[in-house]
C-alpha atoms as a PDB file:
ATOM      1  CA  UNK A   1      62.369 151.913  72.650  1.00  0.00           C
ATOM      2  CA  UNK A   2      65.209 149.447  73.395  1.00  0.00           C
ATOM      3  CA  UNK A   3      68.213 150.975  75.417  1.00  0.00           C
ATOM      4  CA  UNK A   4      71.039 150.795  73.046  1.00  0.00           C
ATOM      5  CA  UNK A   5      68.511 152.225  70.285  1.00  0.00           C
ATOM      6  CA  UNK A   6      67.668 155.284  72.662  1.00  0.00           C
ATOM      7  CA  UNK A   7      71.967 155.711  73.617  1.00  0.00           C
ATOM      8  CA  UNK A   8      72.538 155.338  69.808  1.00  0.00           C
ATOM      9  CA  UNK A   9      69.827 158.660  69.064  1.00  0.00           C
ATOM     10  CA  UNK A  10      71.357 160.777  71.989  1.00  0.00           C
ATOM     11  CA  UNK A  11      74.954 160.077  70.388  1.00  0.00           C
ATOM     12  CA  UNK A  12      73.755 161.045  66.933  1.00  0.00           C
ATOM     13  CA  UNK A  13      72.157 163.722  68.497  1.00  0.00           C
ATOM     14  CA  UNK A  14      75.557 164.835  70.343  1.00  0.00           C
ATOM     15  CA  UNK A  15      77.777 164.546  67.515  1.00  0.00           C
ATOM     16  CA  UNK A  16      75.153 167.064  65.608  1.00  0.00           C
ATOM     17  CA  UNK A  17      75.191 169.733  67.781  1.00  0.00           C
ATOM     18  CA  UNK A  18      78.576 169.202  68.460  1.00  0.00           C
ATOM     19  CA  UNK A  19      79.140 169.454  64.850  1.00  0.00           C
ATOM     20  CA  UNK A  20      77.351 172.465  64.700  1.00  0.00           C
ATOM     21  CA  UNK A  21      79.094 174.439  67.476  1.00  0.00           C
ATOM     22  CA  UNK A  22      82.244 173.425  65.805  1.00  0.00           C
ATOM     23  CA  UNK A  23      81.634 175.427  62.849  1.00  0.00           C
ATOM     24  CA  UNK A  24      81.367 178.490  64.865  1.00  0.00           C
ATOM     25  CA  UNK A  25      85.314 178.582  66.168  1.00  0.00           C
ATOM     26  CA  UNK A  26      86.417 182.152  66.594  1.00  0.00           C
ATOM     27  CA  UNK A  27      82.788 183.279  67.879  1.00  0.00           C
ATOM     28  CA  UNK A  28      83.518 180.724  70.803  1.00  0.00           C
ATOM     29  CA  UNK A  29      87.083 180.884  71.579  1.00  0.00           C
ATOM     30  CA  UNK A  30      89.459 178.333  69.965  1.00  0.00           C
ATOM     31  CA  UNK A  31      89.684 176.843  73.591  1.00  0.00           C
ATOM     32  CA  UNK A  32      86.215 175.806  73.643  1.00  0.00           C
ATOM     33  CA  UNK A  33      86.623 175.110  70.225  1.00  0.00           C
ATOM     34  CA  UNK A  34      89.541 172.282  70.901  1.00  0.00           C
ATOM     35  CA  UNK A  35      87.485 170.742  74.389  1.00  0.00           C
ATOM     36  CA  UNK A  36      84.306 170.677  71.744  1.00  0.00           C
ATOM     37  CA  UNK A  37      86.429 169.029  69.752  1.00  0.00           C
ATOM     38  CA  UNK A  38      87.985 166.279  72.374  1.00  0.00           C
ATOM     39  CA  UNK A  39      83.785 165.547  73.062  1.00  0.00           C
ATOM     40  CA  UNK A  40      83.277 164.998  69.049  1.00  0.00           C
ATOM     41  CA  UNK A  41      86.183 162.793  69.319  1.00  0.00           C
ATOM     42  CA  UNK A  42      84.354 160.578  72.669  1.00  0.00           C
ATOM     43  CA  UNK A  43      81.259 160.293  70.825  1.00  0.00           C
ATOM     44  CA  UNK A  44      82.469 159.325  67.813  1.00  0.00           C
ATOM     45  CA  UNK A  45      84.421 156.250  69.385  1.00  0.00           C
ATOM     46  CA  UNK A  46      81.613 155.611  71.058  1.00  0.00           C
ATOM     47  CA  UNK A  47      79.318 155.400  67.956  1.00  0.00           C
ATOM     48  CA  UNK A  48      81.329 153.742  66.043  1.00  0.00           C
ATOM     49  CA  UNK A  49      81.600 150.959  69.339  1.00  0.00           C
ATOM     50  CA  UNK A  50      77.326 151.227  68.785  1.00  0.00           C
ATOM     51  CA  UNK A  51      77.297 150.317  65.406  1.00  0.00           C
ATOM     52  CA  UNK A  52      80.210 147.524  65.005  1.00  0.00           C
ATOM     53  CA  UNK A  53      77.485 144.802  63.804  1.00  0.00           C
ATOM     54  CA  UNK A  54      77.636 147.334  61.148  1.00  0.00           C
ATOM     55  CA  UNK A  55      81.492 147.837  60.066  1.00  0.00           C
ATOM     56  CA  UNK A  56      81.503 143.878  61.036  1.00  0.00           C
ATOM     57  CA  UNK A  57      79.068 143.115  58.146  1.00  0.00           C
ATOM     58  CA  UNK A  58      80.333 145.619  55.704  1.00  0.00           C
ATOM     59  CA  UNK A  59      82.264 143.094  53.383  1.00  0.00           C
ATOM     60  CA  UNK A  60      79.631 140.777  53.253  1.00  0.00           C
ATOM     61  CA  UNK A  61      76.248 139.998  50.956  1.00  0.00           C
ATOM     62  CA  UNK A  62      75.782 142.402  48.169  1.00  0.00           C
ATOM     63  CA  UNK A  63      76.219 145.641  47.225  1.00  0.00           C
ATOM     64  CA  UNK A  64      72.769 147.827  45.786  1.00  0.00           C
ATOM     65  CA  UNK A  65      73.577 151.482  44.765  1.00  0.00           C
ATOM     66  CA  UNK A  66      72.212 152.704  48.245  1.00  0.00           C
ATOM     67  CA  UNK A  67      74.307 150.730  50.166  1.00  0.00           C
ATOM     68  CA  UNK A  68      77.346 151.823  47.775  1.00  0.00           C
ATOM     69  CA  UNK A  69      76.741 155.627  48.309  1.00  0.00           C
ATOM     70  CA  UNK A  70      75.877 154.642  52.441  1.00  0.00           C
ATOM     71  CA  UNK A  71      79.742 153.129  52.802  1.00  0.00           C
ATOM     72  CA  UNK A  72      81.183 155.517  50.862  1.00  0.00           C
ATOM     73  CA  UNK A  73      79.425 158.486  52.525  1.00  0.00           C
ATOM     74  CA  UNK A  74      80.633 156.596  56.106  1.00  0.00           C
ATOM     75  CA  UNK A  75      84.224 156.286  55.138  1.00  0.00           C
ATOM     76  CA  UNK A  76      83.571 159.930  53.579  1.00  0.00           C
ATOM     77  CA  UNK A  77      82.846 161.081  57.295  1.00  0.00           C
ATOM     78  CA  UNK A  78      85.498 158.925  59.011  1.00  0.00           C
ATOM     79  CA  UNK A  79      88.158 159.979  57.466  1.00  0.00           C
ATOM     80  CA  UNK A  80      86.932 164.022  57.453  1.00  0.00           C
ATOM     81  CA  UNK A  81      86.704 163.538  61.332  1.00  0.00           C
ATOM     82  CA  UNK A  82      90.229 161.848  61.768  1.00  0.00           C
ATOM     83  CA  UNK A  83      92.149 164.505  59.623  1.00  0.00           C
ATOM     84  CA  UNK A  84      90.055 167.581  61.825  1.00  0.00           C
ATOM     85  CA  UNK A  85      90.988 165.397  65.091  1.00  0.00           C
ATOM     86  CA  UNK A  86      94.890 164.683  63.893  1.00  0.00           C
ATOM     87  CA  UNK A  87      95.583 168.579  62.500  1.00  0.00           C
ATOM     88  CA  UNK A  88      93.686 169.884  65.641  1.00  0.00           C
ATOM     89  CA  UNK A  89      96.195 167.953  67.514  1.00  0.00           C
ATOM     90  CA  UNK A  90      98.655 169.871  65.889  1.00  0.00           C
ATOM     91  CA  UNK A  91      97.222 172.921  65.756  1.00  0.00           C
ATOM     92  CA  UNK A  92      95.965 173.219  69.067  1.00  0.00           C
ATOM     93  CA  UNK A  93      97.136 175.456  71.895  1.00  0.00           C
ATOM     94  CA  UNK A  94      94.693 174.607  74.783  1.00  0.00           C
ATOM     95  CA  UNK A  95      94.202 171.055  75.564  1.00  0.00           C
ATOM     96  CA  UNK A  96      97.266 169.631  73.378  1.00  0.00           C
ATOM     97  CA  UNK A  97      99.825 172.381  73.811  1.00  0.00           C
ATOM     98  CA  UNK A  98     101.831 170.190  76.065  1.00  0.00           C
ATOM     99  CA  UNK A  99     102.778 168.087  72.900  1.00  0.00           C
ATOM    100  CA  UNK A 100     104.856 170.892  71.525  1.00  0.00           C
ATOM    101  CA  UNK A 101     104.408 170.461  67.433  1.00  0.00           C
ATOM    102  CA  UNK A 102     105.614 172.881  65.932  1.00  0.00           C
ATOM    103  CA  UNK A 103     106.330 171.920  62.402  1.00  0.00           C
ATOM    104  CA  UNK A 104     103.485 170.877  60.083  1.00  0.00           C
ATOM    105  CA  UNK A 105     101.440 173.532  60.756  1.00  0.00           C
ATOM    106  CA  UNK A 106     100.926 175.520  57.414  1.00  0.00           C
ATOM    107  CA  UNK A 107      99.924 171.778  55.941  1.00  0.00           C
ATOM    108  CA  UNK A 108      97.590 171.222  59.380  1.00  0.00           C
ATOM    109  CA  UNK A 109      95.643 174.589  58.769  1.00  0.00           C
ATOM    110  CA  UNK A 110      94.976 173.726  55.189  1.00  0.00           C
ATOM    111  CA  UNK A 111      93.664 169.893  56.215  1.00  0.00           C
ATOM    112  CA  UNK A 112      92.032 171.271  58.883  1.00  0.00           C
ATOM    113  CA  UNK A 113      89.630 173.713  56.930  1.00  0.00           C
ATOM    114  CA  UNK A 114      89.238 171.035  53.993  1.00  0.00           C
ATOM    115  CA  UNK A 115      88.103 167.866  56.903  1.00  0.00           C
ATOM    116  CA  UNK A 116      86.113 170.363  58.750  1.00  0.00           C
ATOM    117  CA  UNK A 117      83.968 171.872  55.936  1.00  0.00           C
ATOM    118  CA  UNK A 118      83.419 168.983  53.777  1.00  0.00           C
ATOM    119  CA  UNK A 119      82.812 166.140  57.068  1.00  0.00           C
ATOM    120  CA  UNK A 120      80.061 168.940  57.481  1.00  0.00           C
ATOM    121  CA  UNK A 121      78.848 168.525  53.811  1.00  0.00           C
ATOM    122  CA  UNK A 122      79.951 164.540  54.080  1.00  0.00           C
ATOM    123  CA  UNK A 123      78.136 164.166  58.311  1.00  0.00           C
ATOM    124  CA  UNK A 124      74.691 166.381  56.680  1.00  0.00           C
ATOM    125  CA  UNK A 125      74.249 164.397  53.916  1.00  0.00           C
ATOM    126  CA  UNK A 126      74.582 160.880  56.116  1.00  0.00           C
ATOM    127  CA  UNK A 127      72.253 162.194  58.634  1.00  0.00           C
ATOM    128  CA  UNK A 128      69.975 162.269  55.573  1.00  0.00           C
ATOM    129  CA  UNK A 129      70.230 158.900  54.548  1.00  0.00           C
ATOM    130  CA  UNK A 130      69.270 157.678  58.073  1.00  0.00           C
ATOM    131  CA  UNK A 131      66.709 160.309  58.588  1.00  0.00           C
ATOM    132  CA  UNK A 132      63.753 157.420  57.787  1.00  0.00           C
ATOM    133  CA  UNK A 133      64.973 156.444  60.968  1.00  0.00           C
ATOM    134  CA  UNK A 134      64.256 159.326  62.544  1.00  0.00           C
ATOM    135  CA  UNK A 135      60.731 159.484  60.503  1.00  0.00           C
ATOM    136  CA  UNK A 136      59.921 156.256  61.897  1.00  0.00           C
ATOM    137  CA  UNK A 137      60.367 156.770  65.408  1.00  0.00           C
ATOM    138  CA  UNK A 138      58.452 159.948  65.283  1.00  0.00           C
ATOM    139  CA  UNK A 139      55.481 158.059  63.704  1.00  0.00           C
ATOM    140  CA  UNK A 140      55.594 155.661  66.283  1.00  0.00           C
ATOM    141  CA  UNK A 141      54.919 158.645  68.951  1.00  0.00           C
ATOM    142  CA  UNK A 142      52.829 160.306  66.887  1.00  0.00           C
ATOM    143  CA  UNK A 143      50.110 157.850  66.148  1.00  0.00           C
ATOM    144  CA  UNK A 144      48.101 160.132  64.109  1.00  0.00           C
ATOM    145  CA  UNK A 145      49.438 162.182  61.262  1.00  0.00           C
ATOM    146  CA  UNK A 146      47.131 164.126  59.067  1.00  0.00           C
ATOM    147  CA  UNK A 147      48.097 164.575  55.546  1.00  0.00           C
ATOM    148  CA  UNK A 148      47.555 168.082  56.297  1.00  0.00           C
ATOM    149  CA  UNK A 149      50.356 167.915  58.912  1.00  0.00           C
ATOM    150  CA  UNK A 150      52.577 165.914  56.685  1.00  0.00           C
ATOM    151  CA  UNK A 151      52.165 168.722  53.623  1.00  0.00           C
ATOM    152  CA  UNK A 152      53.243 171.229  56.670  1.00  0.00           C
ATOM    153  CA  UNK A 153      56.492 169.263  57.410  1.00  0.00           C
ATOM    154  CA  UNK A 154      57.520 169.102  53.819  1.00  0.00           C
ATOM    155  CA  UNK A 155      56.436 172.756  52.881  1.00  0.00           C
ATOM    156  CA  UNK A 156      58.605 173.657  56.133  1.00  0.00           C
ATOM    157  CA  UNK A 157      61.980 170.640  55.109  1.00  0.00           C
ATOM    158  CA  UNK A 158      61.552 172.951  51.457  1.00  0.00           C
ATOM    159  CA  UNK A 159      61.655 176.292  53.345  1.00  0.00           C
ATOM    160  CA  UNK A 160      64.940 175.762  55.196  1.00  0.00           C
ATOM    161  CA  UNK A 161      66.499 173.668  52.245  1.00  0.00           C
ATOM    162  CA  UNK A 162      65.530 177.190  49.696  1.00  0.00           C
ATOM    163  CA  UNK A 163      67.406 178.958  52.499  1.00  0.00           C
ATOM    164  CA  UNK A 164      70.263 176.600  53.173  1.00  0.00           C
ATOM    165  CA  UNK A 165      71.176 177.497  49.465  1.00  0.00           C
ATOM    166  CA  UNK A 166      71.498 180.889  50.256  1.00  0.00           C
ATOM    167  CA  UNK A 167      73.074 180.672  53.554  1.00  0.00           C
ATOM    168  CA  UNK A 168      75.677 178.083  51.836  1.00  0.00           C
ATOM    169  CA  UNK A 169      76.844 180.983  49.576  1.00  0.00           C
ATOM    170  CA  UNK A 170      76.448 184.022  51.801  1.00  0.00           C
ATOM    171  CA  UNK A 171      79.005 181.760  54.206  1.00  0.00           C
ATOM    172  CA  UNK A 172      81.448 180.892  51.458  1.00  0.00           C
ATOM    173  CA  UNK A 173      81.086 177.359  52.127  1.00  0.00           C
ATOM    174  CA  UNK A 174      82.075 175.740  49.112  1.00  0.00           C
ATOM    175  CA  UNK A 175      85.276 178.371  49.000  1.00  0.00           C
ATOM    176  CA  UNK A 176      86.602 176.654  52.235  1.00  0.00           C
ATOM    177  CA  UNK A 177      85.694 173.080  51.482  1.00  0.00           C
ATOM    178  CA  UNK A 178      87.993 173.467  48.056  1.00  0.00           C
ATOM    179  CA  UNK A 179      90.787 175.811  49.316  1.00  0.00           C
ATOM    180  CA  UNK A 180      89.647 178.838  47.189  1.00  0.00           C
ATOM    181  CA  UNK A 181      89.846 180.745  50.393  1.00  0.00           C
ATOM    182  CA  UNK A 182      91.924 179.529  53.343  1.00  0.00           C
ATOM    183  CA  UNK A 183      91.129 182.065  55.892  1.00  0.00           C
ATOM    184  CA  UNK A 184      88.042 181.785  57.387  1.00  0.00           C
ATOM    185  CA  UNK A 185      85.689 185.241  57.650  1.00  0.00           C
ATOM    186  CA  UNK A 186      84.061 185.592  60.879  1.00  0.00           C
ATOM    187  CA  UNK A 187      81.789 188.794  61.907  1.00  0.00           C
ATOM    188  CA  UNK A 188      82.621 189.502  65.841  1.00  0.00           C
ATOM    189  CA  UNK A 189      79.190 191.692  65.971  1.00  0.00           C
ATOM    190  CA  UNK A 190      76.761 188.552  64.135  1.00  0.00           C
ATOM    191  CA  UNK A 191      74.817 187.061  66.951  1.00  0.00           C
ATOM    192  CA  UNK A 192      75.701 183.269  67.350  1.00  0.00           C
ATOM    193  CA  UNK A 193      72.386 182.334  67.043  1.00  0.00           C
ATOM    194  CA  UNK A 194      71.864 183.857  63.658  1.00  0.00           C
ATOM    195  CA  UNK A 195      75.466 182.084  62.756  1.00  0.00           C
ATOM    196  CA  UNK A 196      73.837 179.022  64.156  1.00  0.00           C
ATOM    197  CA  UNK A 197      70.657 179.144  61.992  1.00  0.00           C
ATOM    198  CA  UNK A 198      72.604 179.779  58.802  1.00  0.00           C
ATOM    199  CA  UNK A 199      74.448 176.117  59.759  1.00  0.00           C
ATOM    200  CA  UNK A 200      71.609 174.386  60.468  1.00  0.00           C
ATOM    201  CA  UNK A 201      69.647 175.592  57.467  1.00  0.00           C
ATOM    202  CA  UNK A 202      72.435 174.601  55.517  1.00  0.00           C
ATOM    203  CA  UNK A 203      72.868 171.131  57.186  1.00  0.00           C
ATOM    204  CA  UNK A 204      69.068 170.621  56.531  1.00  0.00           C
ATOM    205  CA  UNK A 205      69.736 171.487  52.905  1.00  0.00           C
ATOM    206  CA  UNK A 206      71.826 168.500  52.307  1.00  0.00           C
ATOM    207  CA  UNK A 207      69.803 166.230  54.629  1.00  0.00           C
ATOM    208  CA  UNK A 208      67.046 167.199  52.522  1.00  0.00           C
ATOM    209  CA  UNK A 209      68.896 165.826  48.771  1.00  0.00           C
ATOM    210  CA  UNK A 210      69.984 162.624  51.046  1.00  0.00           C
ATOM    211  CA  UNK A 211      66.736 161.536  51.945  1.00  0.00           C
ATOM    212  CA  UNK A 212      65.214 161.901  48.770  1.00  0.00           C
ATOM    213  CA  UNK A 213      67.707 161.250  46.555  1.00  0.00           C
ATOM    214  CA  UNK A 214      67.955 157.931  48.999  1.00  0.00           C
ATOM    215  CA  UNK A 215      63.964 158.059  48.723  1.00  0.00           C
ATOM    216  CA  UNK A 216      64.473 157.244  44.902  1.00  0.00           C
ATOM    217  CA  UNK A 217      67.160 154.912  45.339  1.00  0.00           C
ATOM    218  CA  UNK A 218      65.370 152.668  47.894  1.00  0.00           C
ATOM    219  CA  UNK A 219      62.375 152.882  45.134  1.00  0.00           C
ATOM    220  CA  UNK A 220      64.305 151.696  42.507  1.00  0.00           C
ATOM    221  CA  UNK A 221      65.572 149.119  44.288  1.00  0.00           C
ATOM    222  CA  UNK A 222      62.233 148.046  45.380  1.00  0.00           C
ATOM    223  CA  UNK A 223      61.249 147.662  41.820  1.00  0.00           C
ATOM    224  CA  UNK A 224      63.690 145.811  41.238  1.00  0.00           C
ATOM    225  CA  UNK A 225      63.811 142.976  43.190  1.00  0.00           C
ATOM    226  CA  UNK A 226      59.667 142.819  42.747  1.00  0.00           C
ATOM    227  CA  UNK A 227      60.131 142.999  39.005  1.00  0.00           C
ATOM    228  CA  UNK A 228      62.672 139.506  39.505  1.00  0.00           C
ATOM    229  CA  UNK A 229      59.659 138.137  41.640  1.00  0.00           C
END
C-alpha cells in the first residue's frame, strides 16, 4: 500500500474515533471534549489537504446520481463540522476562553447540537459510501474469503444495523438532530463503553443503508452505460 493511501486510512480512521468520543461530552469532561475537538479540527484540514485532486475535479465531467448524493453528502459533512468547530469556539471555556465571547451563545448551543448530531448522521453515512474501499483493501490481505465467512460478515453488518435502530431511539437521536429536545440527557452511572457501543452500532446502522443503497446505485449505473454499449 502506497504511503499517502496508508496516511489517508489512519486520518479516516482518526476522525472516526474522534467522532465517536465526541458524542460522549459530559461523560468526558467538556475540557477533553473542546482539545478532542481542536484534533477533529487538525485532521480534518489535513484530509481535506489528502484529497484536493478531489475538490479540484469536483466541477468537472458529469454528474451520475452516485456522484450527486457523494458531493452533497461531502458538503453535508463540511459544513456540520465548521458550524460544531465555529459555535465550540464560542462556547468553549477551556482551550478558547481567552477569546472572551460572550454574546451568541443561546444561538451557539442550538447550532452546536444540530452540526454535531446530524455531521454524525451526515460523517456515518459517507463512511458508507467509501466503505468498498475499505472492502477492497481487506480482500487484498485476506486472499481467501469463503462464502461462508462472507455470509458471517453480513449476518454480523445486519446484527449491529437491527441494533443501531434501537440504540438510535433509546438515545433520542433524531430529537437532538431536529431541536425537539435541546438539552442533551446523559446518565453519570452508564459505563462509557456501553455509551460507546450504542454510537458505534448506530454509526454502523447508517454505514450499512450507504453502502447498499450506494451498492444499487453503482448497479444501476453499471447497467446503464453497458445497455448504451
Amino acid at each position: 500500500m502506497k504511503p499517502k493511501m496508508m496516511l489517508k486510512i489512519m486520518v479516516d480512521l482518526g476522525m472516526t474515533v474522534l467522532l465517536l468520543l465526541l458524542m460522549t461530552y459530559e461523560l468526558i469532561g467538556q475540557a477533553v471534549h473542546e482539545w478532542l475537538g481542536v484534533g477533529m479540527f487538525v485532521l480534518l484540514l489535513l484530509h481535506h489537504v489528502l484529497n484536493k485532486a478531489w475538490e479540484q475535479n469536483v466541477l468537472k465531467g458529469r454528474y451520475s446520481a452516485i456522484r450527486i448524493l457523494q458531493t452533497v453528502l461531502v458538503t453535508g459533512v463540511l459544513l456540520a463540522m465548521m458550524g460544531s468547530m465555529i459555535s465550540g469556539v464560542i462556547l468553549s471555556r477551556y482551550v478558547f476562553s481567552s477569546l472572551s465571547i460572550r454574546g451568541g451563545r443561546s444561538f451557539a448551543r442550538s447550532l452546536h447540537m444540530v452540526c454535531a448530531y446530524g455531521g454524525f448522521v451526515l460523517m456515518s453515512l459517507h463512511l458508507g459510501f467509501h466503505w468498498v474501499v475499505m472492502m477492497g483493501i481487506i480482500k487484498k490481505h485476506i486472499k481467501k474469503l469463503s462464502a461462508i465467512h462472507k455470509w458471517i460478515w453480513r449476518i454480523v453488518a445486519v446484527i449491529i444495523a437491527v441494533y443501531g435502530i434501537f440504540a438510535f431511539a433509546k438515545r433520542d437521536i433524531g430529537s437532538y438532530m431536529f431541536l425537539k429536545n435541546q438539552f442533551v440527557f446523559f446518565d453519570f452511572e452508564e459505563p462509557l463503553i456501553l455509551f460507546l457501543l450504542d454510537y458505534v452500532s448506530i454509526m454502523g446502522l447508517f454505514v450499512f443503508i450507504s453502502h447498499y443503497f450506494a451498492a444499487v446505485l453503482r448497479r444501476m449505473q453499471q447497467k446503464k452505460v453497458t445497455g448504451k454499449i
